[in-house]
C-alpha atoms as a PDB file:
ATOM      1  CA  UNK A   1     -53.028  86.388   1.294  1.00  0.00           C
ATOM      2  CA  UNK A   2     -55.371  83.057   2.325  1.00  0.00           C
ATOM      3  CA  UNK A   3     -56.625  83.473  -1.100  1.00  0.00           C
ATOM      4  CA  UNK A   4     -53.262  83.510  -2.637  1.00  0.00           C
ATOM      5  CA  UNK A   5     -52.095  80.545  -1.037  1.00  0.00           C
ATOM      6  CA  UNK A   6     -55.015  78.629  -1.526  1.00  0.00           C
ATOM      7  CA  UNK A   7     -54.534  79.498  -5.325  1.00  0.00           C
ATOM      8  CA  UNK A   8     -50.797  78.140  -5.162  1.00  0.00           C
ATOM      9  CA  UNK A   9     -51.868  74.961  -3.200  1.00  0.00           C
ATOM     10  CA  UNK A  10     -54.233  74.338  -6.078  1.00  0.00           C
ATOM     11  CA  UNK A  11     -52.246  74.713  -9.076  1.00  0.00           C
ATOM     12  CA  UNK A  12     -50.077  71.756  -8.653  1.00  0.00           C
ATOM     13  CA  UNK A  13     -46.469  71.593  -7.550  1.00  0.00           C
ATOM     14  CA  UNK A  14     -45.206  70.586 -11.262  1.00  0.00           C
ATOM     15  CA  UNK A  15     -46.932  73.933 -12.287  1.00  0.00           C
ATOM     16  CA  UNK A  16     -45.452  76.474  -9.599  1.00  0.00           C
ATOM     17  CA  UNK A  17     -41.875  74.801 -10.153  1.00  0.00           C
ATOM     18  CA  UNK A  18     -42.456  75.107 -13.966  1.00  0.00           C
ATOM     19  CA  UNK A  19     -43.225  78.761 -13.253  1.00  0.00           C
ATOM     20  CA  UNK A  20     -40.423  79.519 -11.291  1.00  0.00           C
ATOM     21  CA  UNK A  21     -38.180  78.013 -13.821  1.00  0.00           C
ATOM     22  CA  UNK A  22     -39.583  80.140 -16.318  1.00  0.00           C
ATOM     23  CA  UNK A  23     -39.561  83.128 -14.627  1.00  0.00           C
ATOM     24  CA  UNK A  24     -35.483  82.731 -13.554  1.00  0.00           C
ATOM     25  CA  UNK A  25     -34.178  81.519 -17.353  1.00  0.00           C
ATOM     26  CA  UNK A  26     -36.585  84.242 -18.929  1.00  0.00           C
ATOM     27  CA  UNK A  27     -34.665  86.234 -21.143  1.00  0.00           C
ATOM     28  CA  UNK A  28     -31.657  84.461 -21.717  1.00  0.00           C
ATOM     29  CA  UNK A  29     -30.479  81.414 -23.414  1.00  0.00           C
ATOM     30  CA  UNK A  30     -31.923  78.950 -20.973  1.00  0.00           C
ATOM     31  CA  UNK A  31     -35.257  79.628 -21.299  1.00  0.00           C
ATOM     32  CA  UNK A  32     -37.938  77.468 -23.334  1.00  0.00           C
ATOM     33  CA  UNK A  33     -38.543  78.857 -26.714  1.00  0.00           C
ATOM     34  CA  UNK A  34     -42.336  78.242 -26.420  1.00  0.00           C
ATOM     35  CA  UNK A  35     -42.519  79.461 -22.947  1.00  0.00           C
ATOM     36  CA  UNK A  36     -44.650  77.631 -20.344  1.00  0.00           C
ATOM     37  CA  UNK A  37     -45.627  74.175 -21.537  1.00  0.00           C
ATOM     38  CA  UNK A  38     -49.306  72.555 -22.396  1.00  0.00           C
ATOM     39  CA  UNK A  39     -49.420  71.338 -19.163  1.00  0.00           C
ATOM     40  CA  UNK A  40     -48.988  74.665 -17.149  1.00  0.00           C
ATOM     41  CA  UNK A  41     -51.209  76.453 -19.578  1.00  0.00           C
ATOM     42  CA  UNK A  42     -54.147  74.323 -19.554  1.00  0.00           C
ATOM     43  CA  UNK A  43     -54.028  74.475 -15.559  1.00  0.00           C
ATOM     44  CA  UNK A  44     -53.238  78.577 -15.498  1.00  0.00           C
ATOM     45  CA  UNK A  45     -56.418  79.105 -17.837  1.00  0.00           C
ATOM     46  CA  UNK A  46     -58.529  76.877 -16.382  1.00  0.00           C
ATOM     47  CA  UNK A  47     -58.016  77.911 -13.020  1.00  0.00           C
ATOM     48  CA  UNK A  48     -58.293  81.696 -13.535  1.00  0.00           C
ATOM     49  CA  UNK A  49     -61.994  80.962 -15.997  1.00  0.00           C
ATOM     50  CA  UNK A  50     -63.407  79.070 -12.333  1.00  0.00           C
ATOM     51  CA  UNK A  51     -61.979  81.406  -9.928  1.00  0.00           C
ATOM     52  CA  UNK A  52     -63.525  84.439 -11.990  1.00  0.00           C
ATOM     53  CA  UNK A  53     -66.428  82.790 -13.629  1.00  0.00           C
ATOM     54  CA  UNK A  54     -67.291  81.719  -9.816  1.00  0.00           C
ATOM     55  CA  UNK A  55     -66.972  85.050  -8.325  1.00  0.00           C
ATOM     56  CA  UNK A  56     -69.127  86.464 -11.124  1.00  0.00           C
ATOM     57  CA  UNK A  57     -71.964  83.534 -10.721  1.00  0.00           C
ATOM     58  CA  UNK A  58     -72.156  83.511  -7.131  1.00  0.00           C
ATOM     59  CA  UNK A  59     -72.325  87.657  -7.305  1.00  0.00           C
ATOM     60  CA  UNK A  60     -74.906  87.238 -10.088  1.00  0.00           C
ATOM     61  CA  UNK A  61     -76.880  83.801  -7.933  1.00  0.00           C
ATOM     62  CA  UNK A  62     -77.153  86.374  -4.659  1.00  0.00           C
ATOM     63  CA  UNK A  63     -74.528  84.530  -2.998  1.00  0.00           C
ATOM     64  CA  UNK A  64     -73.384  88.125  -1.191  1.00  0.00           C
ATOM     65  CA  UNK A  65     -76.373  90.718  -0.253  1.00  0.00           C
ATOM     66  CA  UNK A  66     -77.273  93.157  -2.809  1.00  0.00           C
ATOM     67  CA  UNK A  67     -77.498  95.463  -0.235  1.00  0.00           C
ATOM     68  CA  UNK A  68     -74.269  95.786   0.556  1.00  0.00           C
ATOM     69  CA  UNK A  69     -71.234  97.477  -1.042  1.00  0.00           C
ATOM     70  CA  UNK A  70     -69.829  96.655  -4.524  1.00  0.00           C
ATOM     71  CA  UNK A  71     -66.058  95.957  -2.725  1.00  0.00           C
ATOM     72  CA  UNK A  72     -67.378  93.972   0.167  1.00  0.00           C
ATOM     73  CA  UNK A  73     -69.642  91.927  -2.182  1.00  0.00           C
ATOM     74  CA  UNK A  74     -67.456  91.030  -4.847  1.00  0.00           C
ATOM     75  CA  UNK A  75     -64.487  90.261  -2.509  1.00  0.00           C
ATOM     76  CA  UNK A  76     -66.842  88.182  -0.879  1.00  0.00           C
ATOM     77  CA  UNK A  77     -67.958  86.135  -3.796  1.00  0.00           C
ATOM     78  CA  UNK A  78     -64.085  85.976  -4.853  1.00  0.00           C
ATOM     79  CA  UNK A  79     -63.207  84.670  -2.097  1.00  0.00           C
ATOM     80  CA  UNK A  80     -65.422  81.858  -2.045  1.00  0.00           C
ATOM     81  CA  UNK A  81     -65.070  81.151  -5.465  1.00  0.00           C
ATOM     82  CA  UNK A  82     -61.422  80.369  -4.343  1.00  0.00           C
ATOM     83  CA  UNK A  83     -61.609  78.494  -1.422  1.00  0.00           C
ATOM     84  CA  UNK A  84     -64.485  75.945  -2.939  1.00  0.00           C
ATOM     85  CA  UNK A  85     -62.167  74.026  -4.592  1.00  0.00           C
ATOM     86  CA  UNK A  86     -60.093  73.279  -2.290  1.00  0.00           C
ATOM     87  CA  UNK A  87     -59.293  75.037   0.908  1.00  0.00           C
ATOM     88  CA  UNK A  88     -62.951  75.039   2.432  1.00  0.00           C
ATOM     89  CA  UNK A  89     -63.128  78.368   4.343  1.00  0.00           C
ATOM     90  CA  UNK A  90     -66.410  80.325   4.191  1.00  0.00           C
ATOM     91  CA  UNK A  91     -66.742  84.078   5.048  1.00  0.00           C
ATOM     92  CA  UNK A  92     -70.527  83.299   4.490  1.00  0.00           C
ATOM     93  CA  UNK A  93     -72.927  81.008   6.154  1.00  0.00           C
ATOM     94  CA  UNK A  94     -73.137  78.386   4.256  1.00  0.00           C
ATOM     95  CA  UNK A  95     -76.339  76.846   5.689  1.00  0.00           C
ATOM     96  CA  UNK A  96     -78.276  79.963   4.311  1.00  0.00           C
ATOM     97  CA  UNK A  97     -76.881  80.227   0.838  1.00  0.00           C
ATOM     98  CA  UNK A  98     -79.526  80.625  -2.031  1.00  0.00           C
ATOM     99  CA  UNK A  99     -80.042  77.108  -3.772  1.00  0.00           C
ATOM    100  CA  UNK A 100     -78.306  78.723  -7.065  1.00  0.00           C
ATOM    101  CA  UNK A 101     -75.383  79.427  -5.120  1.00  0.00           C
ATOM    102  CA  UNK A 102     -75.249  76.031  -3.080  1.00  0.00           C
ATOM    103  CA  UNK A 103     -75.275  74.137  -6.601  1.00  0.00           C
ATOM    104  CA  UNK A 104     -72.447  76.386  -8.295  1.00  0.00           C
ATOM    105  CA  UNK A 105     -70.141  75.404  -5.337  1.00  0.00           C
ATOM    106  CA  UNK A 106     -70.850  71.912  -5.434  1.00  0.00           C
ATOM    107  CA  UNK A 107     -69.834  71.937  -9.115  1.00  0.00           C
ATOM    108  CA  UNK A 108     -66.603  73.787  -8.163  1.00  0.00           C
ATOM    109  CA  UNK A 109     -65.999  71.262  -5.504  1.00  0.00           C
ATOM    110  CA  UNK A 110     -66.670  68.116  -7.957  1.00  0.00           C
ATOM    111  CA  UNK A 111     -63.867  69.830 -10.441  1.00  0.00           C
ATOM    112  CA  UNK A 112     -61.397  70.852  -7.566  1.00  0.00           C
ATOM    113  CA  UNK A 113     -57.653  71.606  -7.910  1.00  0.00           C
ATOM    114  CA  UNK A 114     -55.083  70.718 -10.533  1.00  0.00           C
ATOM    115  CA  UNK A 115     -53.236  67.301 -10.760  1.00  0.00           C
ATOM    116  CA  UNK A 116     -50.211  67.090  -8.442  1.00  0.00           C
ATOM    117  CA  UNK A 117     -51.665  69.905  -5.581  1.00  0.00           C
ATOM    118  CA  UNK A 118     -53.052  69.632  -2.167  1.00  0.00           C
ATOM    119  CA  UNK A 119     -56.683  69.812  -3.967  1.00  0.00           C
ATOM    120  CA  UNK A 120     -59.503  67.056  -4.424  1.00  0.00           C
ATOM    121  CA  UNK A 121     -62.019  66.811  -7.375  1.00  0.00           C
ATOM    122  CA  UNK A 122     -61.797  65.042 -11.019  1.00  0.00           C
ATOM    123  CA  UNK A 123     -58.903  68.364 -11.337  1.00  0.00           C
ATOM    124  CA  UNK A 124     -59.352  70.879 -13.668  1.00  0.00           C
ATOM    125  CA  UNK A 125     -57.256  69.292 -16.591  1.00  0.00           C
ATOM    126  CA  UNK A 126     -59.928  66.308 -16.454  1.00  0.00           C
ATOM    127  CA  UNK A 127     -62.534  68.806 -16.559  1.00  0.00           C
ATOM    128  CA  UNK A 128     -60.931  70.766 -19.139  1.00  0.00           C
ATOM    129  CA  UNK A 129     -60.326  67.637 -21.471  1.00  0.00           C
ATOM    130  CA  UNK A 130     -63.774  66.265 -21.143  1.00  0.00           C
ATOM    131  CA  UNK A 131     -65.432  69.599 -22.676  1.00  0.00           C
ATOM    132  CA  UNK A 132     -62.538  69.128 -25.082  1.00  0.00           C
ATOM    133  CA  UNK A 133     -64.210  65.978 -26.198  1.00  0.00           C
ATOM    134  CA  UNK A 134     -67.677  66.803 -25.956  1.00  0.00           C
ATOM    135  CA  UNK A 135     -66.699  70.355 -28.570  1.00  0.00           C
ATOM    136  CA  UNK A 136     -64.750  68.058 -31.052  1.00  0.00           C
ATOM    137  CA  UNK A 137     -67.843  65.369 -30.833  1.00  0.00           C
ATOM    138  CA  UNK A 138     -70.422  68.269 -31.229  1.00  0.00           C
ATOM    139  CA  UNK A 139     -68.207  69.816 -34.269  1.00  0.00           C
ATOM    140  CA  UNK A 140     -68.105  66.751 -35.881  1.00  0.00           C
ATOM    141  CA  UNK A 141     -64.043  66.443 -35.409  1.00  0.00           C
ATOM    142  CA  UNK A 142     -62.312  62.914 -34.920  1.00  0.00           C
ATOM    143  CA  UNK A 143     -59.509  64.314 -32.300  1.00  0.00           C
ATOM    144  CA  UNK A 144     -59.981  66.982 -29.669  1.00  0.00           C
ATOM    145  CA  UNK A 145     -57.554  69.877 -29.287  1.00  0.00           C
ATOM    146  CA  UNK A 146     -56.559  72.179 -26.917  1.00  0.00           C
ATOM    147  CA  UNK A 147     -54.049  75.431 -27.317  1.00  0.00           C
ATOM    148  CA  UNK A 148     -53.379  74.758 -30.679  1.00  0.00           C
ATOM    149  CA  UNK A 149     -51.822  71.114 -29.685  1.00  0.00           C
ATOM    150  CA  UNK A 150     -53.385  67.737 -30.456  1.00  0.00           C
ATOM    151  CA  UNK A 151     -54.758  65.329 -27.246  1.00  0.00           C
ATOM    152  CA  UNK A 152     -53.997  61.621 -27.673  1.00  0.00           C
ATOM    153  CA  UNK A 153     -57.216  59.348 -27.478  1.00  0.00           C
ATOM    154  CA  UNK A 154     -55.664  57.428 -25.076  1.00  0.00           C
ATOM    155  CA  UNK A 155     -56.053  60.617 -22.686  1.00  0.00           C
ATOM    156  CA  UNK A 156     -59.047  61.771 -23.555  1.00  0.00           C
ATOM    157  CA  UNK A 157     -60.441  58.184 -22.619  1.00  0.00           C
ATOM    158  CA  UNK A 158     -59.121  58.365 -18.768  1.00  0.00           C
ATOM    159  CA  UNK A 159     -60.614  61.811 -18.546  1.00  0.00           C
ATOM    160  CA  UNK A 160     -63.772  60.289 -19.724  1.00  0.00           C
ATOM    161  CA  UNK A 161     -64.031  57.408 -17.682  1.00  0.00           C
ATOM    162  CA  UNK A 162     -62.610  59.638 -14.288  1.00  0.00           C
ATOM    163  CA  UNK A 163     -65.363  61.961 -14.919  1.00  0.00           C
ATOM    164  CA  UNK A 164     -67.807  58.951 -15.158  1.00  0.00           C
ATOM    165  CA  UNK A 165     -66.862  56.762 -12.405  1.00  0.00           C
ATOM    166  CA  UNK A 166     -67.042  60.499  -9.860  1.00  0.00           C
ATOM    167  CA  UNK A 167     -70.065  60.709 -11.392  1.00  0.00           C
ATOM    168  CA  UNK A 168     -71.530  57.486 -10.058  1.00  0.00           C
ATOM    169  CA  UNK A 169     -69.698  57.994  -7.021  1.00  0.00           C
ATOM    170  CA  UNK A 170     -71.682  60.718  -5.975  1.00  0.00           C
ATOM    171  CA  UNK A 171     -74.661  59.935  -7.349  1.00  0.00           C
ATOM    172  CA  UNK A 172     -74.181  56.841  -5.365  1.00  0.00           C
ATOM    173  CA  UNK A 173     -73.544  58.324  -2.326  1.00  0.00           C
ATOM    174  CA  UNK A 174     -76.538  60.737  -2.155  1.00  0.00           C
ATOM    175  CA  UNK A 175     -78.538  57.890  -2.827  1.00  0.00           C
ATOM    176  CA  UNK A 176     -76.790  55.793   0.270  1.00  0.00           C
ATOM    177  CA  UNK A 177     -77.007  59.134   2.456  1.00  0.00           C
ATOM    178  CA  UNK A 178     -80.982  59.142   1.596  1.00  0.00           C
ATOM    179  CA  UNK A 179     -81.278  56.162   2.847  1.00  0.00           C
ATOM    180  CA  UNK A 180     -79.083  56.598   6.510  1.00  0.00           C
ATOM    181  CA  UNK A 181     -80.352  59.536   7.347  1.00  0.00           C
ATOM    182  CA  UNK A 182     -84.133  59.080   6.319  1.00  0.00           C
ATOM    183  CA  UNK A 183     -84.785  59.529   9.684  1.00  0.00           C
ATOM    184  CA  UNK A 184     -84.056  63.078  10.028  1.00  0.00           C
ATOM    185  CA  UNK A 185     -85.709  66.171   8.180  1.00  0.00           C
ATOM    186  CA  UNK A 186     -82.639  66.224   5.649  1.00  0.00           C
ATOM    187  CA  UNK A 187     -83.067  67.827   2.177  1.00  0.00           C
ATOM    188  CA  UNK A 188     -81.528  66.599  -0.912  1.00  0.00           C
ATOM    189  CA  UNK A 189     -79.663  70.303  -0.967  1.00  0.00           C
ATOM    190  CA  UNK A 190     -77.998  69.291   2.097  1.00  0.00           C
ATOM    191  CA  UNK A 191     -76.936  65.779   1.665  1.00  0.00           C
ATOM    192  CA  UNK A 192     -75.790  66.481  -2.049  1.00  0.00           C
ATOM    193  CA  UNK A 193     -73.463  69.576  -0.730  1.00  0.00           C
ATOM    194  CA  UNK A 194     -72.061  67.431   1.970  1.00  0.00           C
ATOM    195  CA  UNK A 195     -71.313  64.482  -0.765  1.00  0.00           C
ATOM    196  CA  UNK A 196     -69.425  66.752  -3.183  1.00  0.00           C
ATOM    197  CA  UNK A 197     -67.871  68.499  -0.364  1.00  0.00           C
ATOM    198  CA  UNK A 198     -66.840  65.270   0.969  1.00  0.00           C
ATOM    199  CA  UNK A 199     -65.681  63.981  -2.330  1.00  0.00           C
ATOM    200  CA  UNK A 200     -64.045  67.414  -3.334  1.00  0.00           C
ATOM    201  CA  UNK A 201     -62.136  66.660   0.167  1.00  0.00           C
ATOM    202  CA  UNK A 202     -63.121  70.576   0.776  1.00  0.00           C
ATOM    203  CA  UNK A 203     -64.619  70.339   4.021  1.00  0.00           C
ATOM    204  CA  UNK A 204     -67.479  72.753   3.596  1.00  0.00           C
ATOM    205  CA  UNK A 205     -70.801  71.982   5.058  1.00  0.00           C
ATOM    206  CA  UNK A 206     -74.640  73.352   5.483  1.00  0.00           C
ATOM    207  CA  UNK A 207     -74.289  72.286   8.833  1.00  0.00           C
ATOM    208  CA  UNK A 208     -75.450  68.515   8.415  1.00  0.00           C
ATOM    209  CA  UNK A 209     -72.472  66.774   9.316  1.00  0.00           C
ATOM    210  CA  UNK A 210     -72.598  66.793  13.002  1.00  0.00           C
ATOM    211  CA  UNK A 211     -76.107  65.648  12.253  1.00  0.00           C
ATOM    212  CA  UNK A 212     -75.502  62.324  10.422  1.00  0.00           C
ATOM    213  CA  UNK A 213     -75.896  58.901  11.412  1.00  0.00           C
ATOM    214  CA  UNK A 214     -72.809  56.486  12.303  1.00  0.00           C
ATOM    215  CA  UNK A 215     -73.412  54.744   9.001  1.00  0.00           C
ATOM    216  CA  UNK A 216     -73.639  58.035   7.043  1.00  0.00           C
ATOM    217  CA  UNK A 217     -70.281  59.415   8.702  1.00  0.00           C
ATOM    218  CA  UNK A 218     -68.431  55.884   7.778  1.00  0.00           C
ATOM    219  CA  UNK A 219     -69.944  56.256   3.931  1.00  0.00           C
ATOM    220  CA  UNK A 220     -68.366  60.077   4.163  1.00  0.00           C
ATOM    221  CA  UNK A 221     -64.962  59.350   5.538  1.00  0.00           C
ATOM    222  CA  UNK A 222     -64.713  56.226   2.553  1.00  0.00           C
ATOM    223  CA  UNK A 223     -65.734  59.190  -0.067  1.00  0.00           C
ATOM    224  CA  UNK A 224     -63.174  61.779   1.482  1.00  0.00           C
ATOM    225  CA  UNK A 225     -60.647  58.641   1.003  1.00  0.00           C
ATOM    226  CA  UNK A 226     -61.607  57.963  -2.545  1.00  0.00           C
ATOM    227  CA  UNK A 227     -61.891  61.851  -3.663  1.00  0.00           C
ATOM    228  CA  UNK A 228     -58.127  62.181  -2.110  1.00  0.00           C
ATOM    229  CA  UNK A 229     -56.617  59.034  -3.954  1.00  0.00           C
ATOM    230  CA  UNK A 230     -58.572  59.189  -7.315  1.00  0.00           C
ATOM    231  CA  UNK A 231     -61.211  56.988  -8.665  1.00  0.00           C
ATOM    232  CA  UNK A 232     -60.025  56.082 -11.362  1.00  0.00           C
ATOM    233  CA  UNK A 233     -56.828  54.839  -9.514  1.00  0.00           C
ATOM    234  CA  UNK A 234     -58.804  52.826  -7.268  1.00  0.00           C
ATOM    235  CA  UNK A 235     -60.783  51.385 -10.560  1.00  0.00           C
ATOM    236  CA  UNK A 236     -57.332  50.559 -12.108  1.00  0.00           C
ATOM    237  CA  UNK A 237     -56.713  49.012  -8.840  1.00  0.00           C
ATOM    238  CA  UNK A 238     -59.322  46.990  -8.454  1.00  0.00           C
ATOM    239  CA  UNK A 239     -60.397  45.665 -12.089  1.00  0.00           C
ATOM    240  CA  UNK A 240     -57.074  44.592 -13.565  1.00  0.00           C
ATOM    241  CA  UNK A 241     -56.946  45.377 -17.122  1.00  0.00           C
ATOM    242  CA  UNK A 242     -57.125  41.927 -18.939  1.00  0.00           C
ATOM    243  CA  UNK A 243     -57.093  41.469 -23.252  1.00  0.00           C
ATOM    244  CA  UNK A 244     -59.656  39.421 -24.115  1.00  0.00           C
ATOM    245  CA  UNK A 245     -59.036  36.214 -26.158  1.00  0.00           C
ATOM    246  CA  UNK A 246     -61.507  36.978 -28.482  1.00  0.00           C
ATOM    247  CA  UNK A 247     -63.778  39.330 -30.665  1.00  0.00           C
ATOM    248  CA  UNK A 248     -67.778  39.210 -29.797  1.00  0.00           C
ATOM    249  CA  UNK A 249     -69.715  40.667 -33.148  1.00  0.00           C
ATOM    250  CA  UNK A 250     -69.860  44.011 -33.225  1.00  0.00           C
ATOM    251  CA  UNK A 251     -74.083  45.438 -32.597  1.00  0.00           C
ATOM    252  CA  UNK A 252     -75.255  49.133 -33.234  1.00  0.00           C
ATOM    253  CA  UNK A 253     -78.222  50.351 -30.831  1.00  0.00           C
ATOM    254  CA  UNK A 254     -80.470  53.687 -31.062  1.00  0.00           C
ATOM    255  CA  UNK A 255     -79.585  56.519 -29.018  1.00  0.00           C
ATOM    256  CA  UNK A 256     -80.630  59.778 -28.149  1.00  0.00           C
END
């Protein structure tokens, strides 16, 4: 049951009342034609690919003991594939994870829930739009597509900059926890968990954050603030979008 709810909490509140909808006009002349919309899809399939592809990586990274029994270690690993992206429970000790498994559920918590839920993270249509991108770009297409249905540019540019700016977030914020808590014995493991956990607004921890310095504890309530409101809000907040007056030349640069 905690890992239904936690599933529910994470889907969005647009998507369970969408669901419900469907699920009462089914059948009969109310209901939508095409069934659930783009939307609900997108978040459905992307959130049953991490939950699964989670449980089977952190069974597969030795997450769970291979010594114990198939049901106990596979329930195990499903459960925290669940609760990583949002809830922050742990039936395991964290602390003592294998490194493979510590860096999966850091990249659960940087993706996180879907866009109108209780969750943190760049949310799982960002994530889910950005690899839509990066396919199209590899195939050599102009526009990226997902389901069958065509993604404006428009959108796939505010995925791309929301995944960039949580990138330099964090990679911001390790960089500022280095330097607070130099004085302790702290491993890069550790303070990059706590950042994504912080950022993720999941609440999971190796057991560094009673640990950290008053600096260090300021830096992670500001991240907890910023992964609950959005970063790319706060960006639109801050830097208001102005035209500019004119047209510099254009200039081509190498790459790669």
């Amino acid at each position: 049951p905690i890992a239904l709810l936690i599933i529910a909490g994470g889907l969005g509140q647009p998507v369970l009342l969408e669901i419900l909808r469907w699920a009462r006009t089914r059948g009969t002349s109310e209901g939508r034609p095409g069934g659930l919309g783009l939307h609900a899809r997108v978040v459905l399939w992307s959130s049953l690919v991490l939950v699964a592809g989670g449980a089977v990586l952190l069974w597969l990274t030795g997450m769970t003991p291979m010594e114990g029994s198939l049901e106990a270690c596979t329930a195990g690993a499903l459960f925290q594939s669940v609760t990583a992206r949002t809830a922050g429970f742990n039936s395991v000790d964290i602390g003592a994870l294998p490194l493979a498994s510590a860096l999966l559920l850091c990249v659960l918590m940087f993706i996180g829930g879907s866009p109108g839920s209780c969750a943190g993270g760049i949310k799982t249509t960002t994530a889910v739009l950005w690899m839509a991108q990066f396919t199209a770009r590899l195939r050599g297409r102009k526009w990226p597509t997902i389901l069958g249905r065509h993604i404006p540019g428009e959108l796939v540019r505010r995925a791309s900059s929301l995944v960039g700016l949580a990138l330099l977030w964090n990679v911001v914020g390790v960089l500022l926890l280095a330097v607070t808590e130099a004085d302790g014995a702290v491993s890069l493991r550790d303070l990059l968990f706590e950042q994504i956990s912080a950022f993720g607004t999941v609440g999971l921890s190796t057991g560094l954050t009673p640990l950290l310095s008053v600096p260090g504890r300021l830096w992670i309530i500001l991240t907890m603030f910023v992964g609950r409101v959005g970063p790319l809000t706060l960006a639109v907040w801050a830097f208001e979008h102005r035209s500019p007056g004119v047209k510099l030349p254009e200039g081509r640069v190498m790459i790669g």
